[in-house]
Protein backbone atom coordinates (compact mmCIF):
# COMPACT_ATOMS: atom_id res chain seq x y z
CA UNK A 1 0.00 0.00 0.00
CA UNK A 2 2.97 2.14 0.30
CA UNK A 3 5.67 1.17 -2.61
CA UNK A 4 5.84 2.65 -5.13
CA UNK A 5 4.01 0.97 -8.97
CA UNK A 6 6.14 0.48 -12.03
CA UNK A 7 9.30 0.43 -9.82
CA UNK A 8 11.03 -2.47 -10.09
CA UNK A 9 14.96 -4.55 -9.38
CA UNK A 10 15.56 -6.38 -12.32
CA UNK A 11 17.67 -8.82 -11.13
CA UNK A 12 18.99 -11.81 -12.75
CA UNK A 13 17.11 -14.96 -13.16
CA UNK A 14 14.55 -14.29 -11.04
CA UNK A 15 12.03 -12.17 -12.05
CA UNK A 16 11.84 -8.01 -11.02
CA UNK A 17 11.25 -7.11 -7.61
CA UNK A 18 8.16 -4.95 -7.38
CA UNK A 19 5.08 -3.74 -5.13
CA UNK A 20 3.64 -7.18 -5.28
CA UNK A 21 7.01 -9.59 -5.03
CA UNK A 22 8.87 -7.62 -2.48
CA UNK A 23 6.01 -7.82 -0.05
CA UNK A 24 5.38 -11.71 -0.60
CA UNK A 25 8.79 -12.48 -0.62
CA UNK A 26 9.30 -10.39 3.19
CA UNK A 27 6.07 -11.74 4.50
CA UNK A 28 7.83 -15.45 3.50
CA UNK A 29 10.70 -15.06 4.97
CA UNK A 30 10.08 -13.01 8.46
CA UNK A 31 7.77 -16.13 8.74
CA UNK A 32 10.18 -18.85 8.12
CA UNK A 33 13.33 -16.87 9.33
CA UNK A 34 12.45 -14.97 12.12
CA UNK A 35 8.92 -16.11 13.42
CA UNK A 36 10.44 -19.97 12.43
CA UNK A 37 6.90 -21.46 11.11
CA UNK A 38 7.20 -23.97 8.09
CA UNK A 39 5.49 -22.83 5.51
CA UNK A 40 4.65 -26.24 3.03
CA UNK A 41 5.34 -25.10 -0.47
CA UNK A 42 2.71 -27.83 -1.87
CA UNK A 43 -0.60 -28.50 0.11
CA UNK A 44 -1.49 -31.79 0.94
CA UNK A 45 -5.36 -31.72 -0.56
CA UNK A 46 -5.09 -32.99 -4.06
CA UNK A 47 -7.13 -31.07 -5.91
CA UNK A 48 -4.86 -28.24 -4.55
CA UNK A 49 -2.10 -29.26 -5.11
CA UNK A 50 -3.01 -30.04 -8.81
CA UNK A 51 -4.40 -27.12 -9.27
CA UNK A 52 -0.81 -25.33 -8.06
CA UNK A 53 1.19 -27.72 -9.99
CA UNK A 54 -1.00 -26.47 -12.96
CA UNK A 55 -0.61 -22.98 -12.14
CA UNK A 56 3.63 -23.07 -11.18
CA UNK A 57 4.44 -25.59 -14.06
CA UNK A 58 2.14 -24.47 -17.14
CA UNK A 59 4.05 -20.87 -17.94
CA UNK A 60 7.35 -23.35 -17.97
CA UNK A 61 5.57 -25.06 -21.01
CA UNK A 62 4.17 -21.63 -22.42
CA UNK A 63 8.37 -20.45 -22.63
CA UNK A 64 9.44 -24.03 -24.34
CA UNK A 65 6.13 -23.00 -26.75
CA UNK A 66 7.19 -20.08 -27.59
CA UNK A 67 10.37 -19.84 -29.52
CA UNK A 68 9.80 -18.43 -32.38
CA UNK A 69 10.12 -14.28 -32.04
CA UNK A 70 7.10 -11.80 -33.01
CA UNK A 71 7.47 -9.86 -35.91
CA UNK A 72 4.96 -6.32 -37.28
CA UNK A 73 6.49 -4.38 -39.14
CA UNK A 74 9.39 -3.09 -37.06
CA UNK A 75 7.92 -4.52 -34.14
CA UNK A 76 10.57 -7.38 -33.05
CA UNK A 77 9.85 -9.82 -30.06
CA UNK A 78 12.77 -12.54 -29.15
CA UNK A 79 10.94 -15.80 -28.82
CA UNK A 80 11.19 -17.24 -25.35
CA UNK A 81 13.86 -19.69 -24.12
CA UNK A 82 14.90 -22.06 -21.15
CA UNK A 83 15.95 -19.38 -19.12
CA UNK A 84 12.36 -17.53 -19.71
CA UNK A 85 10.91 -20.93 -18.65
CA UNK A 86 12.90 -21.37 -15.65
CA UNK A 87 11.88 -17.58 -14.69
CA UNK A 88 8.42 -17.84 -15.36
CA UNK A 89 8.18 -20.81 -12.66
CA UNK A 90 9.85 -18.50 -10.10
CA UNK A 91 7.13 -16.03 -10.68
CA UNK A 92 4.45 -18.00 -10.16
CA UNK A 93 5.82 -19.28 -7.03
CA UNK A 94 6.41 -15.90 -5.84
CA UNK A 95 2.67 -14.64 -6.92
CA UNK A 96 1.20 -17.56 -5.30
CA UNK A 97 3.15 -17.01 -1.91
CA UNK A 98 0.49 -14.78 -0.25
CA UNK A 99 -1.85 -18.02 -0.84
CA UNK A 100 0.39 -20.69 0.73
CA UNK A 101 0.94 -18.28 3.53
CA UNK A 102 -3.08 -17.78 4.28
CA UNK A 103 -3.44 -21.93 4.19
CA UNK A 104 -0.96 -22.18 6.83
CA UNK A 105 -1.79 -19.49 9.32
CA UNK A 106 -5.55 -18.92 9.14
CA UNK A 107 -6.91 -22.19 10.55
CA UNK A 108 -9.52 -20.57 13.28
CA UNK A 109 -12.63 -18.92 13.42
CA UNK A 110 -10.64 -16.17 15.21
CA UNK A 111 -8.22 -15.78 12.56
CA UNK A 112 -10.69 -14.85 9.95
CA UNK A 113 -12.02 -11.98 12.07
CA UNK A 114 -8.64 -10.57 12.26
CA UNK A 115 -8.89 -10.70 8.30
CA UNK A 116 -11.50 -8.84 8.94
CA UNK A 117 -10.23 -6.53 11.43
CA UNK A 118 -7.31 -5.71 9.26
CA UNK A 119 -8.74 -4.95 6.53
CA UNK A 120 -11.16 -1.77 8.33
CA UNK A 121 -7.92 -0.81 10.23
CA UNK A 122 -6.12 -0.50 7.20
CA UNK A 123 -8.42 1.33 5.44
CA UNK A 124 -9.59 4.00 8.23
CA UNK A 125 -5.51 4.90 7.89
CA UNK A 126 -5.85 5.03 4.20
CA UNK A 127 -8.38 7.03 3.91
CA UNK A 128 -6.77 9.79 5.58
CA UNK A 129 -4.42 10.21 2.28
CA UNK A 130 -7.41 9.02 0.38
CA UNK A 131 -9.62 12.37 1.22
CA UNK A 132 -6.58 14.93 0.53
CA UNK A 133 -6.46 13.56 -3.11
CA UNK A 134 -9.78 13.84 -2.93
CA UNK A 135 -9.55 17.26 -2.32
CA UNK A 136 -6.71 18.35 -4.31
CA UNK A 137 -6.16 15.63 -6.88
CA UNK A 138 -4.07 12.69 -6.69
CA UNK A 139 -0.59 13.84 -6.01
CA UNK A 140 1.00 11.78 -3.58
CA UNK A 141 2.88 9.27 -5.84
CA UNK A 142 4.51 12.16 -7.56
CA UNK A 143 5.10 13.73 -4.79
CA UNK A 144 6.76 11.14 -2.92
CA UNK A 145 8.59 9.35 -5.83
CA UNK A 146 8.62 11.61 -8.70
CA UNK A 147 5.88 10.57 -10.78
CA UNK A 148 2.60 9.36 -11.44
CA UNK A 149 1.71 6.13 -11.88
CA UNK A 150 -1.30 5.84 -14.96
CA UNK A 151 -3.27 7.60 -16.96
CA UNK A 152 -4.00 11.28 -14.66
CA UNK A 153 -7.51 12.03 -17.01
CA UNK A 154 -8.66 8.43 -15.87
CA UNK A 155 -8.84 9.60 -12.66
CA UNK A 156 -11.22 12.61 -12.72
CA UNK A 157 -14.70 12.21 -12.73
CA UNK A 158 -17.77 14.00 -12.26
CA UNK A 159 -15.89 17.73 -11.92
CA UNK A 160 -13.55 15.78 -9.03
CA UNK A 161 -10.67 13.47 -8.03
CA UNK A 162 -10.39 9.39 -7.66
CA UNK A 163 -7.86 8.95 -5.31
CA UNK A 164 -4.85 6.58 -6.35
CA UNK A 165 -2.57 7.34 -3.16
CA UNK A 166 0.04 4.31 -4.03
CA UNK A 167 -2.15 1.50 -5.20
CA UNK A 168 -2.16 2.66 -8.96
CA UNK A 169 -5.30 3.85 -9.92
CA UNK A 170 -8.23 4.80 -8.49
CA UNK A 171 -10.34 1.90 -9.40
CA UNK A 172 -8.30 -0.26 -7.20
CA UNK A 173 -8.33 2.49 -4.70
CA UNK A 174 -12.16 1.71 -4.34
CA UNK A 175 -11.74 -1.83 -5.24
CA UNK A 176 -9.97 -2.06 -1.34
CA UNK A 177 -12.64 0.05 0.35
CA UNK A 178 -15.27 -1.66 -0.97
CA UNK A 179 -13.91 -4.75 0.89
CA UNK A 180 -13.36 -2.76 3.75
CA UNK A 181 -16.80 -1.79 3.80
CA UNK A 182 -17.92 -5.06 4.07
CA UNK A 183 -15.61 -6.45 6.54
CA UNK A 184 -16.76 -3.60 8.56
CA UNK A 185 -20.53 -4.35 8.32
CA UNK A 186 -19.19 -7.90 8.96
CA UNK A 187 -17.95 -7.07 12.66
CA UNK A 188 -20.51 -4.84 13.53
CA UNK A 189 -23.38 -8.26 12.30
CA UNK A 190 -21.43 -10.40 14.90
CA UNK A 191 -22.02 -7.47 17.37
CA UNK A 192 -18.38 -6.72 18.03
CA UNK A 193 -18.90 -3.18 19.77
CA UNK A 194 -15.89 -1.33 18.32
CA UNK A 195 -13.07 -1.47 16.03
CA UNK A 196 -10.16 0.52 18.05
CA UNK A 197 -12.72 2.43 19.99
CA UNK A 198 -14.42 3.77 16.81
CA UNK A 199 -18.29 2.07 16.74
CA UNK A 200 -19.50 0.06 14.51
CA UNK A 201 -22.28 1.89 13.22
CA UNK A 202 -19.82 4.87 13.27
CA UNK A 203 -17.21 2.94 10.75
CA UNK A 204 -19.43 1.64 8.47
CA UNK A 205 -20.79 4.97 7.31
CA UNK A 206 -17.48 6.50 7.11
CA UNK A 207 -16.63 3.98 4.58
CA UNK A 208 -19.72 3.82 2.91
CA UNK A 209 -19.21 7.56 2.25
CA UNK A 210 -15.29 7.00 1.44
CA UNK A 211 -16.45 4.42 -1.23
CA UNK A 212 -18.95 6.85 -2.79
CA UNK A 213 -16.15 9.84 -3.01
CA UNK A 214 -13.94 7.32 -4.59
CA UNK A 215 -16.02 7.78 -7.60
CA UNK A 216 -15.73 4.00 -9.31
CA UNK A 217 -19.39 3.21 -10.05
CA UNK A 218 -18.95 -0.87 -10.50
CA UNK A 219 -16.90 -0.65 -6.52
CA UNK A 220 -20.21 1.09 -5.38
CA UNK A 221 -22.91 -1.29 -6.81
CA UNK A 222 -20.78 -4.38 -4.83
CA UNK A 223 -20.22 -2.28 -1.67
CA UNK A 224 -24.10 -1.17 -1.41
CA UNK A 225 -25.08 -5.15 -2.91
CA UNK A 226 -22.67 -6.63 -0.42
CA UNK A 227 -23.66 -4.46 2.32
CA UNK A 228 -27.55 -5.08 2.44
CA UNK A 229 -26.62 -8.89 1.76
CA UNK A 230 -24.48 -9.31 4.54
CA UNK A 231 -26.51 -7.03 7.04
CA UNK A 232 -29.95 -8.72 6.21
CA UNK A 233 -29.93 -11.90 4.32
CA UNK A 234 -29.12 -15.27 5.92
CA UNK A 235 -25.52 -16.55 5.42
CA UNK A 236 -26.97 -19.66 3.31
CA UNK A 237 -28.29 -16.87 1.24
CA UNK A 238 -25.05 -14.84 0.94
CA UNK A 239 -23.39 -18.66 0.29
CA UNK A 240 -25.62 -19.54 -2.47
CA UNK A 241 -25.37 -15.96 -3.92
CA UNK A 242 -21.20 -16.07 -3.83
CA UNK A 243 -21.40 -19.32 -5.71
CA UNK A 244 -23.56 -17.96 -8.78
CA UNK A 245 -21.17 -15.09 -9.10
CA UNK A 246 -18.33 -17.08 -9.34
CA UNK A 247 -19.87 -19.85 -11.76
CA UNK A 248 -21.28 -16.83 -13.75
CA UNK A 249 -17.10 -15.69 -13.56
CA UNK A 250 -16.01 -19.62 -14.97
CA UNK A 251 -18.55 -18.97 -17.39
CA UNK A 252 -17.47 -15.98 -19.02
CA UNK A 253 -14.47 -16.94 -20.56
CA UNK A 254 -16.10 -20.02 -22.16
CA UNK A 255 -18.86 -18.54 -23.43
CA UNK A 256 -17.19 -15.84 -24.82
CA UNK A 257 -14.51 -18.26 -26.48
CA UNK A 258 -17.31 -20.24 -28.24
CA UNK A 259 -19.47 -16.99 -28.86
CA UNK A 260 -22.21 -17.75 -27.03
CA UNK A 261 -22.18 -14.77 -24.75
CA UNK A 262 -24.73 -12.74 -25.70
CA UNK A 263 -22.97 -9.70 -26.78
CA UNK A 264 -25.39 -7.36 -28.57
CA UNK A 265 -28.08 -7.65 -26.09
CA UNK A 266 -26.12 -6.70 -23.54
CA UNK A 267 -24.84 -3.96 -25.56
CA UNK A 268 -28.37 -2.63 -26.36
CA UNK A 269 -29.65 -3.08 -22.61
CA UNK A 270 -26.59 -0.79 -21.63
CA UNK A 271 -26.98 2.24 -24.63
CA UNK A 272 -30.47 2.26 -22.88
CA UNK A 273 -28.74 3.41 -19.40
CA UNK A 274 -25.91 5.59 -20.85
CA UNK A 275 -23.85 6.57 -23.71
CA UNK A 276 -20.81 6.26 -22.16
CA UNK A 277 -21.39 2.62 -20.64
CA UNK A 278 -22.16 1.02 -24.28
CA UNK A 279 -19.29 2.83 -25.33
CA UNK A 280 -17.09 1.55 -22.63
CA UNK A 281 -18.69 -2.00 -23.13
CA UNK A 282 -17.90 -2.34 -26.75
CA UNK A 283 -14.42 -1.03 -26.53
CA UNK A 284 -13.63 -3.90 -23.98
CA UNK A 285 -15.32 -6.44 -25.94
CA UNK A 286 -13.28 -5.38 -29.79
CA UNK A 287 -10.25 -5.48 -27.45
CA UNK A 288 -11.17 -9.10 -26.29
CA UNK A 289 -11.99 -10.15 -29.53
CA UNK A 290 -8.78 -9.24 -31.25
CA UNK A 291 -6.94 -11.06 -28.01
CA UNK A 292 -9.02 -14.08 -28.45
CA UNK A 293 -8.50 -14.37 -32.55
CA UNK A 294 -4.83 -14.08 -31.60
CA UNK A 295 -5.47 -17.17 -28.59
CA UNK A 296 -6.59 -19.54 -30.91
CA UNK A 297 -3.70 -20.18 -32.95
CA UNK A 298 -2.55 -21.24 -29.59
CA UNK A 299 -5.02 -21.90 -27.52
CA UNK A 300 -3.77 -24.00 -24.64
CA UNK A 301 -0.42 -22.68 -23.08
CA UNK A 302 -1.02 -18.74 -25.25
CA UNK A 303 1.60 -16.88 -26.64
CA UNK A 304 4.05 -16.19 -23.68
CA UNK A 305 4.92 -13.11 -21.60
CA UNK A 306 7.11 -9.90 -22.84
CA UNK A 307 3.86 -7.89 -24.91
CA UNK A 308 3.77 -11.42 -27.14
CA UNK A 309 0.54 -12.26 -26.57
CA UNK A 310 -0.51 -8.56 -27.51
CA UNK A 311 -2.00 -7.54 -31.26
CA UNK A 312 0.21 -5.37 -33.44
CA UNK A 313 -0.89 -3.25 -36.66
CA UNK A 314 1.18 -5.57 -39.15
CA UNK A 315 2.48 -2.06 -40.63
CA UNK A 316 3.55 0.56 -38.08
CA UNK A 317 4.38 -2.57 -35.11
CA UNK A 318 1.94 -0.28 -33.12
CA UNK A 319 -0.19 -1.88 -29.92
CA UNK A 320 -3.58 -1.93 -31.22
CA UNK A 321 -4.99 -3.60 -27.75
CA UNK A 322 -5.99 -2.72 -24.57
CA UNK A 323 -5.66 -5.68 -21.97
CA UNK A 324 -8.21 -4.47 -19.00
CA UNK A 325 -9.68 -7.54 -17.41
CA UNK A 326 -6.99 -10.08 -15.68
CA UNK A 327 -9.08 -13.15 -17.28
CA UNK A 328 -8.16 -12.04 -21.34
CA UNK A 329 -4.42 -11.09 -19.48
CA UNK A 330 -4.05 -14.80 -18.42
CA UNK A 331 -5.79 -16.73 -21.07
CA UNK A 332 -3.71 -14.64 -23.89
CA UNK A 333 -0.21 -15.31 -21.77
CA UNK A 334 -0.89 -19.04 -20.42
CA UNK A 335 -3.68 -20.00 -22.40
CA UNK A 336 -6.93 -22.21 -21.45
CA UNK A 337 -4.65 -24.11 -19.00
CA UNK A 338 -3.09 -21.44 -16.97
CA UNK A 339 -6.63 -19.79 -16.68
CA UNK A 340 -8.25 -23.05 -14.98
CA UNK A 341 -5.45 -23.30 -13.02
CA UNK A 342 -5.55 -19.93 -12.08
CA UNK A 343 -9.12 -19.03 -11.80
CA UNK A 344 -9.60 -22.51 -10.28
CA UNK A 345 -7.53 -22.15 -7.26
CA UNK A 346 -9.16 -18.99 -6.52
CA UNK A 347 -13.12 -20.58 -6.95
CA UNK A 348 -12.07 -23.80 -5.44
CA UNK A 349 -12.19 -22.37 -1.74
CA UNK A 350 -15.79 -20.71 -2.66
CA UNK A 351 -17.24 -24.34 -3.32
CA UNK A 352 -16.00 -25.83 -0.91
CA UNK A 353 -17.22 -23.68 1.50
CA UNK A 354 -20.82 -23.81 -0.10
CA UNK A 355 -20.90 -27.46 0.08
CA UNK A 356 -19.62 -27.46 3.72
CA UNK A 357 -21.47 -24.85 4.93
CA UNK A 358 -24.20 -26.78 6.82
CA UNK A 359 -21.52 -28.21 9.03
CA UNK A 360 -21.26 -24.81 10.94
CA UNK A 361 -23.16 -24.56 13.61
CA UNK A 362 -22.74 -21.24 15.20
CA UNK A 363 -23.60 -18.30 14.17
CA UNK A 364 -21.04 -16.01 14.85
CA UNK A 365 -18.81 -18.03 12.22
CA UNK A 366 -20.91 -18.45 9.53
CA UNK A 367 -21.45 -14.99 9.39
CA UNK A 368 -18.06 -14.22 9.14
CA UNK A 369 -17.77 -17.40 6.62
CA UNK A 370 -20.00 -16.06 4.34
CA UNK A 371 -19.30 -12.50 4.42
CA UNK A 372 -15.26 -13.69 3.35
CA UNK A 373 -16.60 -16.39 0.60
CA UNK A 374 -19.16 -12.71 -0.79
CA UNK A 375 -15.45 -11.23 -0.75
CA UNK A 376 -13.86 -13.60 -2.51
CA UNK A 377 -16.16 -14.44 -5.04
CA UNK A 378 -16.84 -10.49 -5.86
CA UNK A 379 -13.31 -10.20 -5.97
CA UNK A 380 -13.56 -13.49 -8.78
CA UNK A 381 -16.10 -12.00 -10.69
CA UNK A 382 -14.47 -8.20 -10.98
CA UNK A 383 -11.33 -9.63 -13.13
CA UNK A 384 -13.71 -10.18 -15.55
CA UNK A 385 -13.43 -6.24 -16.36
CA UNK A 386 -10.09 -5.02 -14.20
CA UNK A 387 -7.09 -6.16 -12.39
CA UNK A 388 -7.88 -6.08 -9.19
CA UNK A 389 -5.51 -9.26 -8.77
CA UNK A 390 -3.68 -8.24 -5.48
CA UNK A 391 -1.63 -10.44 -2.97
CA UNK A 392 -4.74 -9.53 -0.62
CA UNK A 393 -7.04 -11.64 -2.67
CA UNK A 394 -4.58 -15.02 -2.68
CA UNK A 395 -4.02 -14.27 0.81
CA UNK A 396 -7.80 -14.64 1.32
CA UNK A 397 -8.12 -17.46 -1.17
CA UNK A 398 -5.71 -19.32 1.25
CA UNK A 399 -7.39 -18.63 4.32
CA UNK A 400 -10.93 -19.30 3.69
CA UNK A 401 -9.84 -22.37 1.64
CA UNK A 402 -7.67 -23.56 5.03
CA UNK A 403 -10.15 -22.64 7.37
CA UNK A 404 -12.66 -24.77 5.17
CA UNK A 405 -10.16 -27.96 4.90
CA UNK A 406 -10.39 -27.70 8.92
CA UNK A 407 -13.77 -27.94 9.11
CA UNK A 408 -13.97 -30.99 6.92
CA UNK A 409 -11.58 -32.73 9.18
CA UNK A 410 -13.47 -32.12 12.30
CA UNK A 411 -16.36 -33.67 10.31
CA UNK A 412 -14.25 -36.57 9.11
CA UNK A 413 -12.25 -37.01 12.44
CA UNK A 414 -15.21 -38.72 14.38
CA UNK A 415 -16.11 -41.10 11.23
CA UNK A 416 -12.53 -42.37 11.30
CA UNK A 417 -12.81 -43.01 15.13
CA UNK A 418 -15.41 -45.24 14.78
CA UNK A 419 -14.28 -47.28 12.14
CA UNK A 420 -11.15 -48.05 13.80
CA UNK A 421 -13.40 -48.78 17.19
């Protein structure tokens, strides 16, 4: 939340140190070094573990697929070699950290909450640089280390400011306080009476008045969705809600693949709410079209990392996409395979949560279970259109999916017992 984006130690062999390795890679070794807990670099449930395998050893196989270099115009790409491959595997081990990490330590009931907790404590200090961009338009970033960090005209809207502070743009910015917002209205359902002396109540309109000055209209609709879901509807509700999002999140890419999605309608049903939604619609579907034509020459492992699996005016070598939503980033890099494995790690804890659900019986926890699975899978289903993709969301990933595998043991343990009796 602090380091600066698009600053990076490119460092041999392994890949560059940035906002999102550093972090994962300190977090992994104050816990093995210092703290001296073992963190298993392979979990022991198989579908997991395939699913990790999947994700660590599939770019390998994209680099040895890739040899051959991209040429438009005077556009040239090296094709990828061994030392690409070897890279790529390091990568995804140090991406996935952040997952492993929330497996291992967030076993409890208890340990969820302080997910929770973390999350609202976190944001109530961000939003104190949050409201002066507000007020006098993101500067921090430049400020602090020289420059800014995206497009500045992205960020204003409706005659004010998004803040960006040091996430990167103001969409993310409202991504996190949207899932503050609901991990506030979380705590104050299970009638914890204050978060570091500040009430409940208090919090969670604070936030819900941070998220609407953060100006992202999608961030809104899941914070006020979320937040009338998890204050009033039964956590089986919220559960069986969570899981249609994320199977209508599996679906997308499938149905868009084999053109089923319907498109046009969708198109048509948004011209009728605003002119510059359709617009915004259409130019992220051409963009996912071109990336898909591209994906099915090579459809399984995709064309690779380094721009490759970008389109290029055969001409002038100029980038003639725009890559917005993390699902058309990994399926164009890594192919069908490294977006099962990918997306699939991430759903997995979801269902298995809705299909062990009935074995909580107190309240308390499953309404903090189902307020973290409505997290996760809104988290799923918004890479559809951005990159939100943050070590926050494998680190929750982990947890619920750990605190999950721990309730299917306590269910299992007595069965066991009295077979062996």
């Amino acid at each position: 939340m602090l380091l600066p984006v698009g600053t990076e130690v490119d460092l041999p062999m392994i890949p560059p140190l940035d906002k999102v390795s550093v972090p994962n890679i300190s977090a992994f070794l104050v816990c093995t070094l210092i703290i001296g807990k073992r963190i298993p670099l392979m979990p022991k449930d198989r579908n997991t573990r395939g699913l990790m395998l999947l994700y660590v050893v599939s770019p390998f196989v994209t680099a040895l697929l890739n040899g051959d270099a991209v040429v438009a115009g005077p556009l040239f790409i090296a094709g990828m070699n061994s030392y690409d491959a070897l890279s790529a595997v390091i990568r995804q081990m140090l991406f996935i950290l952040p997952f492993l990490m929330g497996m291992q330590f967030f076993k409890t009931e208890k340990s969820l909450e302080e997910i929770l907790q973390v999350l609202v404590i976190a944001a109530m200090w961000y939003s104190i640089p949050m409201l002066l961009e507000i007020r006098l338009s993101p500067q921090l970033h430049r400020w602090v280390y020289g420059y800014f960090p995206h497009s500045f005209l992205q960020q204003m809207r409706d005659g004010g400011f998004r803040p960006v502070v040091f996430i990167g743009h103001g969409l993310w910015v409202a991504f996190f306080t949207m899932m503050a917002l609901v991990a506030s209205v979380t705590l104050w359902c299970i009638r914890q009476k204050s978060i570091r002396s500040l009430q409940n109540s208090w919090v969670v309109s604070y936030l819900f008045v941070l998220l609407l000055l953060c100006k992202s209209m999608a961030s809104f609709v899941y914070g006020s969705f979320l937040l009338i879901l998890v204050r009033f509807a039964k956590p089986k509700t919220q559960l069986r809600i969570a899981t249609i999002m994320v199977v209508i999140a599996l679906t997308y890419p499938l149905s868009r693949g084999l053109g089923l999605f319907p498109v046009q309608i969708i198109s048509d049903l948004a011209a009728t709410i605003s002119t510059d939604r359709v617009q915004s619609f259409n130019f992220r579907v051409e963009n996912e079209d071109r990336l898909l034509d591209k994906t099915e020459y090579r459809p399984l492992f995709g064309w690779g990392t380094w721009g490759r699996n970008r389109v290029y005016d055969s001409d002038t070598g100029k980038d003639i996409t725009v890559t917005d939503g993390r699902w058309i980033q990994v399926m164009s890099q890594f192919g069908w395979v490294g977006l099962v494995a990918e997306f699939g790690l991430l759903a997995l804890p979801v269902f298995r949560c809705a299909r062990l659900f009935r074995r909580v019986t107190e309240r308390r926890e499953a309404v903090v279970l189902a307020s973290i699975t409505l997290i996760m899978a809104i988290s799923i289903l918004d890479l559809l259109p951005n990159n939100t993709m943050s070590p926050l969301t494998w680190l929750i990933a982990g947890a619920l999916l750990s605190r999950v595998n721990r309730l299917q043991e306590t269910v299992q343990r007595p069965s066991n017992q009295k077979v062996r009796a």
